[in-house]
N, C-alpha and C. Protein backbone atom coordinates (compact mmCIF):
# COMPACT_ATOMS: atom_id res chain seq x y z
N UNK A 1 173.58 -190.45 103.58
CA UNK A 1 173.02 -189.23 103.01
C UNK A 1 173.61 -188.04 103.76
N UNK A 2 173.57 -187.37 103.06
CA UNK A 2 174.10 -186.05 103.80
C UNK A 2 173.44 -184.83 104.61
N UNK A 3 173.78 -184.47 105.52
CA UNK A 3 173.40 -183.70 106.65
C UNK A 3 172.30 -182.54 106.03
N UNK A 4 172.65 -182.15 105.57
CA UNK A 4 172.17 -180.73 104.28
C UNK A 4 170.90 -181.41 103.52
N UNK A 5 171.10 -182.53 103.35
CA UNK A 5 170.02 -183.28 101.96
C UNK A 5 168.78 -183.65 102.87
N UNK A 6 169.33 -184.31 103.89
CA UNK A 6 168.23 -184.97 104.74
C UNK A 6 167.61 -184.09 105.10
N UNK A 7 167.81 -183.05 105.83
CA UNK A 7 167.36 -181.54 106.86
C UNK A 7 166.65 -181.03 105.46
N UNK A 8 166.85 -181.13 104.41
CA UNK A 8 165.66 -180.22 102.90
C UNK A 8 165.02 -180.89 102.91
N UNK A 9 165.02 -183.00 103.20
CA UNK A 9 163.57 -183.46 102.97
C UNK A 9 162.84 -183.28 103.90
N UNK A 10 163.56 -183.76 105.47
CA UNK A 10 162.59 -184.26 106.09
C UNK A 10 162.23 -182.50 106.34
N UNK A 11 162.60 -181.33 106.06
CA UNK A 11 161.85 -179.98 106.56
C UNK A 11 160.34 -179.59 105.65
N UNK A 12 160.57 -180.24 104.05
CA UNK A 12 159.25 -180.37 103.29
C UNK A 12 158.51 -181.55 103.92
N UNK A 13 158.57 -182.57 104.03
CA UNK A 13 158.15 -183.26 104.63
C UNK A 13 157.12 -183.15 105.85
N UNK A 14 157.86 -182.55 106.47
CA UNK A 14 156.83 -181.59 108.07
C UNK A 14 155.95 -180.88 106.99
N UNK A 15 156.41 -179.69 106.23
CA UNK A 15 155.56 -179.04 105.75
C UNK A 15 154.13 -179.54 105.50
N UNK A 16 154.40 -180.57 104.49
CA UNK A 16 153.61 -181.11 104.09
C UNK A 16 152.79 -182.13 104.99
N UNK A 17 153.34 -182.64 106.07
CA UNK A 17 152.13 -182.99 106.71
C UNK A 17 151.26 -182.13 107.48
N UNK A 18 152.16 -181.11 107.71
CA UNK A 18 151.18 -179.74 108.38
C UNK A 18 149.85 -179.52 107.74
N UNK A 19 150.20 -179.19 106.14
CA UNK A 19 149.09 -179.11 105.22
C UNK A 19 148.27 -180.46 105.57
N UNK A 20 148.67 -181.64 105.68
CA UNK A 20 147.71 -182.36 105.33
C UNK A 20 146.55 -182.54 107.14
N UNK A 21 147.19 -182.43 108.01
CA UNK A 21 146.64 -182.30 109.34
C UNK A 21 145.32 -181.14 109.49
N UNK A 22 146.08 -179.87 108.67
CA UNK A 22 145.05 -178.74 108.69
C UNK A 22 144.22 -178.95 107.63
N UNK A 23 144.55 -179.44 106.86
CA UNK A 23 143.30 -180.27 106.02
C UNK A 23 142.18 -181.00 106.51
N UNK A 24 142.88 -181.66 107.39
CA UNK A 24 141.61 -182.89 107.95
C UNK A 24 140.98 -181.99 108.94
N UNK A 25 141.43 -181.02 109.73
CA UNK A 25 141.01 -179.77 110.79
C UNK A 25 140.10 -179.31 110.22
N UNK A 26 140.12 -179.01 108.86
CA UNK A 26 139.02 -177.94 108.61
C UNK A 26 137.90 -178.89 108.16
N UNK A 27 138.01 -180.64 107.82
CA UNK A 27 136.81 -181.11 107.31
C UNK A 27 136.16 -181.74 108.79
N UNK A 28 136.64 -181.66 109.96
CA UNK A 28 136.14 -182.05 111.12
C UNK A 28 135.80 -180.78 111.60
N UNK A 29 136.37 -179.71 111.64
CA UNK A 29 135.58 -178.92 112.54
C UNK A 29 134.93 -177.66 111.72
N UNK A 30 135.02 -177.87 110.55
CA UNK A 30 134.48 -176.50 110.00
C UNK A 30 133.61 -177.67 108.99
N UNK A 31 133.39 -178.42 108.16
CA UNK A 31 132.44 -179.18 107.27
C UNK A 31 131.79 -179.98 108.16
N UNK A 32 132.76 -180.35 109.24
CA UNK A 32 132.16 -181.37 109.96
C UNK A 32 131.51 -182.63 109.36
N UNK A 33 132.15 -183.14 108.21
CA UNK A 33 132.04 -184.18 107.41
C UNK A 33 132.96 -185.76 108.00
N UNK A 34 133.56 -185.77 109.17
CA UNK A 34 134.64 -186.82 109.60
C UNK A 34 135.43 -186.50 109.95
N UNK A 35 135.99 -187.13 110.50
CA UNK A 35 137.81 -186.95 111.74
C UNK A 35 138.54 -187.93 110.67
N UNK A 36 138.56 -188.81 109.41
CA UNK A 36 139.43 -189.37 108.82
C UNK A 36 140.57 -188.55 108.37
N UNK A 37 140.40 -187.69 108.05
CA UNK A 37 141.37 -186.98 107.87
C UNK A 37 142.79 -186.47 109.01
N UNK A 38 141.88 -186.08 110.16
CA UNK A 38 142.86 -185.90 111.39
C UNK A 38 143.52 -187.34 111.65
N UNK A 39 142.59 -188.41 111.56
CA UNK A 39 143.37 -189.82 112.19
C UNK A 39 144.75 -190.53 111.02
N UNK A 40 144.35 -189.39 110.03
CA UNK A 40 145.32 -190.26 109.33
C UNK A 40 146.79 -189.32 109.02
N UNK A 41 146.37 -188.22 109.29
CA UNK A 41 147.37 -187.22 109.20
C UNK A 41 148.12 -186.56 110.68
N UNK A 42 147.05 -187.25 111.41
CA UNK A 42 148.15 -186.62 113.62
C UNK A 42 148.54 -187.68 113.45
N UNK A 43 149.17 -188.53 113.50
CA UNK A 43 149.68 -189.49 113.93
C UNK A 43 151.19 -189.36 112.70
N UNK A 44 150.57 -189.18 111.15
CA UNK A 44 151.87 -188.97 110.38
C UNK A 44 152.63 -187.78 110.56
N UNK A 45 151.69 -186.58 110.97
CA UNK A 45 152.43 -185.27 111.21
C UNK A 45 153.40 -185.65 112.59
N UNK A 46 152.93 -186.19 113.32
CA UNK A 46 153.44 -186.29 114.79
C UNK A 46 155.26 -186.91 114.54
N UNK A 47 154.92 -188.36 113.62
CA UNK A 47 156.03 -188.67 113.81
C UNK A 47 156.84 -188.04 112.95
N UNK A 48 156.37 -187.29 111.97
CA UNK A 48 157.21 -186.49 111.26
C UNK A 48 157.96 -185.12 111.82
N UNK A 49 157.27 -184.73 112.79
CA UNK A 49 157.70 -183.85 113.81
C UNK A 49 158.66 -184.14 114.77
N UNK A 50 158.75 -185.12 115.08
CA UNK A 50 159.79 -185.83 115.63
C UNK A 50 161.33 -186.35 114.80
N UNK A 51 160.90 -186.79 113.56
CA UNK A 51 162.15 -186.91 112.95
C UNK A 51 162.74 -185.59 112.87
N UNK A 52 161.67 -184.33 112.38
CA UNK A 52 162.33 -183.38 112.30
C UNK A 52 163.33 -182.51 113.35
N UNK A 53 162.30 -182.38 114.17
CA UNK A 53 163.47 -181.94 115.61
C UNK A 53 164.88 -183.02 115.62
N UNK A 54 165.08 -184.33 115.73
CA UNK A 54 165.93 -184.62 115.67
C UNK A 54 167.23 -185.31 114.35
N UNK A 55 166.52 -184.88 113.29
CA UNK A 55 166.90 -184.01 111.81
C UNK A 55 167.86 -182.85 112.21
N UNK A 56 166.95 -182.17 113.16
CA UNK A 56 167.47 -180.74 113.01
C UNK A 56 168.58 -180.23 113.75
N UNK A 57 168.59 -181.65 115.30
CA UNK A 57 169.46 -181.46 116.18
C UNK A 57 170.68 -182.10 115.62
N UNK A 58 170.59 -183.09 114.37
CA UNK A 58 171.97 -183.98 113.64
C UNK A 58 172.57 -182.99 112.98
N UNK A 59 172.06 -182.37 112.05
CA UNK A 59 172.20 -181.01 111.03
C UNK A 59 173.39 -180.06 111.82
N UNK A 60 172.47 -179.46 112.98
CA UNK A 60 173.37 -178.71 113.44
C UNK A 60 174.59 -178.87 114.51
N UNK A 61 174.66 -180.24 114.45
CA UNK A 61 175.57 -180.87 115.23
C UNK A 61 176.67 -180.98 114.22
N UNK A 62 176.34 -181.46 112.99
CA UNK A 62 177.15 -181.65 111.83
C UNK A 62 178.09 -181.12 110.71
N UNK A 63 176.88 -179.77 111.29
CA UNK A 63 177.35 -178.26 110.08
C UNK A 63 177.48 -177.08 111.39
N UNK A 64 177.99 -177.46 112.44
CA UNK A 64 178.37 -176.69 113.42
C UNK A 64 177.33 -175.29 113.23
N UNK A 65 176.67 -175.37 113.33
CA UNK A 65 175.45 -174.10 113.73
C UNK A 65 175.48 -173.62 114.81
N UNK A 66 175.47 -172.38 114.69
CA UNK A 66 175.50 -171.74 116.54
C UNK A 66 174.28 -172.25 117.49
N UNK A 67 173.75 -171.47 118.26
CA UNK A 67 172.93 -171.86 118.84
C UNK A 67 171.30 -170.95 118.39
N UNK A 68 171.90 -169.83 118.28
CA UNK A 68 170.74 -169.22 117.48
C UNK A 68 169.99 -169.83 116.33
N UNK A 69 170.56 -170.35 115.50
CA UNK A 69 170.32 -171.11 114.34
C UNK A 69 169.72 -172.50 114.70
N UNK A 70 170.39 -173.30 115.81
CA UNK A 70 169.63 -174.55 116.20
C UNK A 70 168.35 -174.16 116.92
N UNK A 71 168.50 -172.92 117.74
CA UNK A 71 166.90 -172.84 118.33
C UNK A 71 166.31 -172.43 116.83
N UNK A 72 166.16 -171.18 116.40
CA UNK A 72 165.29 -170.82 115.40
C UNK A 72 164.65 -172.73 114.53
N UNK A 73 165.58 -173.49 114.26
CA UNK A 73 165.05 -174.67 113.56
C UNK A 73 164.07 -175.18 114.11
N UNK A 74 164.66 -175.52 115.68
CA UNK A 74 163.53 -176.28 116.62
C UNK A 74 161.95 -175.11 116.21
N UNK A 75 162.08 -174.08 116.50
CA UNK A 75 160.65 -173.33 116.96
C UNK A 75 159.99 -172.96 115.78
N UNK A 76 160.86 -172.71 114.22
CA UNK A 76 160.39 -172.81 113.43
C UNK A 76 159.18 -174.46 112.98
N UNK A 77 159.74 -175.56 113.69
CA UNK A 77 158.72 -176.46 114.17
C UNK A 77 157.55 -176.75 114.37
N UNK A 78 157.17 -175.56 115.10
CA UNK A 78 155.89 -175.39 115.59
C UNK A 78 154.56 -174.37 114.84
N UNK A 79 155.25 -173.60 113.83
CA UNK A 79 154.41 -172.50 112.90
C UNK A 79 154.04 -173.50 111.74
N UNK A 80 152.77 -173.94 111.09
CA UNK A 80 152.52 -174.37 110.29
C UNK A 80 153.67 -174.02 108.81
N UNK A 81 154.42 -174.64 108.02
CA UNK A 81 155.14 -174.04 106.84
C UNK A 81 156.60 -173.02 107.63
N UNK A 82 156.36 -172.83 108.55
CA UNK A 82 157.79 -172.43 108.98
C UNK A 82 159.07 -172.87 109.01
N UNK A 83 159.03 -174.36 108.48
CA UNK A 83 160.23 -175.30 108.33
C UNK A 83 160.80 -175.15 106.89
N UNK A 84 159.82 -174.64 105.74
CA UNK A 84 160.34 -174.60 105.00
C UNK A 84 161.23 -172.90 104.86
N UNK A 85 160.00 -171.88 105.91
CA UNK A 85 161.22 -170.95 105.98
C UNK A 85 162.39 -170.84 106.27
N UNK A 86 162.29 -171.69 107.28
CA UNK A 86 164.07 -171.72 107.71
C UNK A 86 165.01 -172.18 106.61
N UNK A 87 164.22 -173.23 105.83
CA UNK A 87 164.94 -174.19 105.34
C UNK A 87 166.07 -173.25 104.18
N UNK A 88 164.65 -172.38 103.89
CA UNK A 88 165.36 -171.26 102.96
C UNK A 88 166.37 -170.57 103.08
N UNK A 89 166.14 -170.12 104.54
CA UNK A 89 167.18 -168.91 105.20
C UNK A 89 168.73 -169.68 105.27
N UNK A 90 168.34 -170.90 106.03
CA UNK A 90 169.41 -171.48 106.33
C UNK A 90 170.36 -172.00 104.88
N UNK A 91 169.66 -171.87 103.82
CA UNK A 91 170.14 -172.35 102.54
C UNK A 91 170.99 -170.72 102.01
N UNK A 92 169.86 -169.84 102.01
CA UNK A 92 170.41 -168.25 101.84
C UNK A 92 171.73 -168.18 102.46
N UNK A 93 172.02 -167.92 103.81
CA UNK A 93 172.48 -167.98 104.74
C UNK A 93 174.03 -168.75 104.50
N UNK A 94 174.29 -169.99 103.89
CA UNK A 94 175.05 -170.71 103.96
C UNK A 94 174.97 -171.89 105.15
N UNK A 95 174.35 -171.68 106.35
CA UNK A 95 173.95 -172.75 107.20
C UNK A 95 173.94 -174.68 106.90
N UNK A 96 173.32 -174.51 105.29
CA UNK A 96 173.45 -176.11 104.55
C UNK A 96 174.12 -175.98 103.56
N UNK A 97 175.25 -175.39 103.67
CA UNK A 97 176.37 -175.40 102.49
C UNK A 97 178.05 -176.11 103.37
N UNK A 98 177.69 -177.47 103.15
CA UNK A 98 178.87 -178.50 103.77
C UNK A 98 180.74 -177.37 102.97
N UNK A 99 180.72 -177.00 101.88
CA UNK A 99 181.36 -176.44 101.08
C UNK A 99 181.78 -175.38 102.21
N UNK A 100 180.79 -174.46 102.46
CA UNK A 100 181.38 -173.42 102.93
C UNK A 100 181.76 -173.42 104.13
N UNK A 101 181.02 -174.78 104.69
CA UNK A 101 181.44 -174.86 106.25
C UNK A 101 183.17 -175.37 106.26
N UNK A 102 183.74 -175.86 105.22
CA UNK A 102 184.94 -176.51 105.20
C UNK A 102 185.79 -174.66 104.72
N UNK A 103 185.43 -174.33 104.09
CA UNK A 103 186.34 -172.64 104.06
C UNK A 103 186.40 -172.09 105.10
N UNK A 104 185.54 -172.23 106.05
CA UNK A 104 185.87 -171.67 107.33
C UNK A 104 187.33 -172.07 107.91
N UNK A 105 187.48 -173.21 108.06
CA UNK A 105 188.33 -173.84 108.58
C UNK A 105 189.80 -174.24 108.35
């Protein structure tokens, strides 16, 4: 699969377990109806957080990204839905365009 394809799933991917973690957050500590929700979503967000950082470190190893661009990915990481901002920018941007990275050169 390709560098560009993988870095768009697995960055929705985070997204979406973000949503589903702060989901279970708000029925444990604000309904206070159960922690099923947290037990089933920290553990999937977690390892999904992990593929992603190192998603993100293949990506920009691959599509030669400066360094500005590899930090912003990593820390975009940590903001709930911020992975899909990048994902954007970096798409705006040309960052996941394998195409344009070969015109450079």
């Amino acid at each position: 699969m390709q560098a560009a394809a993988l870095f768009r799933i697995v960055s929705l991917a985070e997204a979406v377990s973000w949503l589903g973690l702060l989901t279970g957050m708000f029925f444990k500590y604000v309904t206070e109806t159960g922690e099923l929700g947290v037990k089933v979503f920290g553990p999937i967000h977690g390892a999904v957080f992990v593929a992603y950082v190192a998603v993100a470190w293949f990506t920009a190893r691959k599509l030669d990204w400066d360094r500005r661009a590899t930090l912003w990915a990593f820390a975009s990481s940590v903001p709930p839905l911020a992975t899909l901002l990048f994902e954007r920018w970096a798409l705006r941007t040309g960052k996941l365009d394998p195409v344009a990275l070969r015109r450079r050169f």
